[in-house]
Protein backbone atom coordinates (compact mmCIF):
# COMPACT_ATOMS: atom_id res chain seq x y z
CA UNK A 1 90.61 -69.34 -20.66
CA UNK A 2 91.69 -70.00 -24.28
CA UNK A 3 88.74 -69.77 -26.39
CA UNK A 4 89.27 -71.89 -30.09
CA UNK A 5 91.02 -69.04 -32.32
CA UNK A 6 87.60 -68.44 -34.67
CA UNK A 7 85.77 -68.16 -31.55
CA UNK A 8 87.52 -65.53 -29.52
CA UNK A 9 86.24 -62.77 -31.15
CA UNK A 10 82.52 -63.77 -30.96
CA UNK A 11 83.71 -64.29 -27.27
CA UNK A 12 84.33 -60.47 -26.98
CA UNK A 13 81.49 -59.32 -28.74
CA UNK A 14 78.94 -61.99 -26.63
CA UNK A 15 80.27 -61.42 -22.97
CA UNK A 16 80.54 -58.18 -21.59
CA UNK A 17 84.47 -58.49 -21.45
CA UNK A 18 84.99 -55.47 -20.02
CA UNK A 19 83.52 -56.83 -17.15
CA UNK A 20 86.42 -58.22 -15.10
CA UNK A 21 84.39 -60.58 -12.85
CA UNK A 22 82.32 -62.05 -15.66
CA UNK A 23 85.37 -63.18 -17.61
CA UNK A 24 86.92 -64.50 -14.10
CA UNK A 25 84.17 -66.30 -13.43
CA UNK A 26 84.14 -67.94 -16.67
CA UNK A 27 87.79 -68.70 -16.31
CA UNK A 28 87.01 -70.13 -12.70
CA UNK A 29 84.37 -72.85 -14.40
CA UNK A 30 86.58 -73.80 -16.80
CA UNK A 31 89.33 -74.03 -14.27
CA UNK A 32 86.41 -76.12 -12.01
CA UNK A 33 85.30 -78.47 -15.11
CA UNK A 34 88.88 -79.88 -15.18
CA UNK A 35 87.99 -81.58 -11.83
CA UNK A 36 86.32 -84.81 -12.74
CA UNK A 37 84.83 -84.72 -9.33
CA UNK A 38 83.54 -80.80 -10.08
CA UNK A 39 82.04 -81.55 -13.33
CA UNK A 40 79.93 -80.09 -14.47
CA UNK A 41 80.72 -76.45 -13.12
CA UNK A 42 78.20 -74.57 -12.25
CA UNK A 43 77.56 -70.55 -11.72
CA UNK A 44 74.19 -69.01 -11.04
CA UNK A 45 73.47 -64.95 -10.51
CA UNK A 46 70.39 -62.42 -11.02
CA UNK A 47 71.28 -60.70 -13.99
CA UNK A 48 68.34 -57.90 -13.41
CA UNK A 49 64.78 -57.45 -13.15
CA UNK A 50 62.50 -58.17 -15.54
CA UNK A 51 59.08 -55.81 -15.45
CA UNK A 52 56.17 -55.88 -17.62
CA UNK A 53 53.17 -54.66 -17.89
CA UNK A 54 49.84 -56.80 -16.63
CA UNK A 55 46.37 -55.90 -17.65
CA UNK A 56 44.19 -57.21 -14.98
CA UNK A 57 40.72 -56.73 -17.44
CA UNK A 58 38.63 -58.78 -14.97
CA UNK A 59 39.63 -56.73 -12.05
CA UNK A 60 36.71 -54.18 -11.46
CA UNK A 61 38.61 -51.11 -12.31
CA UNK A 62 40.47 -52.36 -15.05
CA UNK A 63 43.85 -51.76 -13.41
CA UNK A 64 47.06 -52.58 -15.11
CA UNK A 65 49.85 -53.74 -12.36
CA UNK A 66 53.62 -54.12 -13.25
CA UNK A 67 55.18 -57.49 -12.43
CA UNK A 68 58.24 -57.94 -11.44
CA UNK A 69 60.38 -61.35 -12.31
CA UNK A 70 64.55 -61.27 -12.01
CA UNK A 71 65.99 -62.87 -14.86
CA UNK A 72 69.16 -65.00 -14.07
CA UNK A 73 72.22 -66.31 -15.58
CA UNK A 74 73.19 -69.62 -15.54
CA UNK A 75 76.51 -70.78 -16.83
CA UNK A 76 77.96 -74.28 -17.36
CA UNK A 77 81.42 -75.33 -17.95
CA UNK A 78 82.57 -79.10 -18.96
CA UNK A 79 83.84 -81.06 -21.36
CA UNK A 80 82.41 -80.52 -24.94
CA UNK A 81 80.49 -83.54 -26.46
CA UNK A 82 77.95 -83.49 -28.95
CA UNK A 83 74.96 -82.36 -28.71
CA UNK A 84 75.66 -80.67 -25.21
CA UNK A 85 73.85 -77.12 -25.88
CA UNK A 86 70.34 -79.36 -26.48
CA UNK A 87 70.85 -81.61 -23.57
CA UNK A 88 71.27 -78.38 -21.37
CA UNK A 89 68.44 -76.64 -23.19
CA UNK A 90 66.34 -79.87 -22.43
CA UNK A 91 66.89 -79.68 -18.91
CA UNK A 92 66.71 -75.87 -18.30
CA UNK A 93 63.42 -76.61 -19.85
CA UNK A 94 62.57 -79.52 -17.24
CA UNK A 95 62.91 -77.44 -14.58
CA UNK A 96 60.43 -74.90 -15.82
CA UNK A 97 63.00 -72.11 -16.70
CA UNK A 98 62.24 -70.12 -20.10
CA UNK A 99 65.18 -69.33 -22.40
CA UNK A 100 65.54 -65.99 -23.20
CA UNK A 101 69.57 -65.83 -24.93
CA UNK A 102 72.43 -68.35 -25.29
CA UNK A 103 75.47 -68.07 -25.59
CA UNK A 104 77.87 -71.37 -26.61
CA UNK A 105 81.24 -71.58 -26.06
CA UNK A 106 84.28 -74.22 -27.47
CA UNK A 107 88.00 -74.60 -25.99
CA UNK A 108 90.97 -74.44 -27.76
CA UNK A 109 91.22 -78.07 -25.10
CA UNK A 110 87.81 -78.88 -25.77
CA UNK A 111 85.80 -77.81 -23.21
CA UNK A 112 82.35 -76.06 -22.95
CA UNK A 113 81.14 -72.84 -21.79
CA UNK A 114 77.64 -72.16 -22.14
CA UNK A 115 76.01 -68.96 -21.06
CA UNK A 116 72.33 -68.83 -20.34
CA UNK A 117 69.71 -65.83 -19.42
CA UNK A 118 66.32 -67.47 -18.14
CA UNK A 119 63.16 -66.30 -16.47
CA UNK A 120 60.96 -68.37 -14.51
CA UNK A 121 63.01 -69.00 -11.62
CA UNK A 122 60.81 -67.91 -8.41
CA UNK A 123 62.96 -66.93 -5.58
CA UNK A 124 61.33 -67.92 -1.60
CA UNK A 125 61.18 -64.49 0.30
CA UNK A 126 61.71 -65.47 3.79
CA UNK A 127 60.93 -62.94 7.05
């Protein structure tokens, strides 16, 4: 992946680049988004757990319960047009997911690589 030359640094400092796989992936989207019949790429993966505290005040002993919700990271890869990061934004939004950090991305061959943390998405448990 060959980030624009202002950008690589940011790069660095926004993506865990010590982690091998995260930077493969990314280079794996971008390799993906080239495809006309691939575009846009797309890579989904739990990032971790998110747990907070609930105070259940109209339960009769006042419990307080810790809920549990994974937050996940979604990343796109395509070609870069204007106004791109609000279209995606727009439609994470549609499907109910709540933003919690971005990450934008430009190629030196203009191409896109946006990086997105959400909540919201409920996984099915099946038995």
């Amino acid at each position: 992946m060959v980030v624009k030359s202002e950008s690589s640094p940011r790069y660095a400092l926004d993506v865990n680049a010590e982690r091998a796989d995260d930077v493969v992936t990314h280079q794996w989207l971008l390799e993906e988004a080239r495809d006309p019949e691939r575009r846009p790429a797309l890579s989904v993966r739990v990032v971790q757990e998110f747990t907070h505290l609930c105070d259940m005040s109209d339960d009769t002993d006042h419990s307080v319960h810790l809920i549990s919700r994974p937050m996940h990271e979604i990343t796109f890869a395509t070609i870069d047009k204007p106004k791109l990061l609000s279209q995606l934004t727009c439609l994470l939004a549609e499907l109910g997911l709540d933003i919690q950090e971005a990450h934008a991305f430009s190629t030196i061959d203009d191409y896109s690589l946006d990086v997105f943390v959400v909540t919201g998405w409920h996984l099915e448990v099946h038995s």
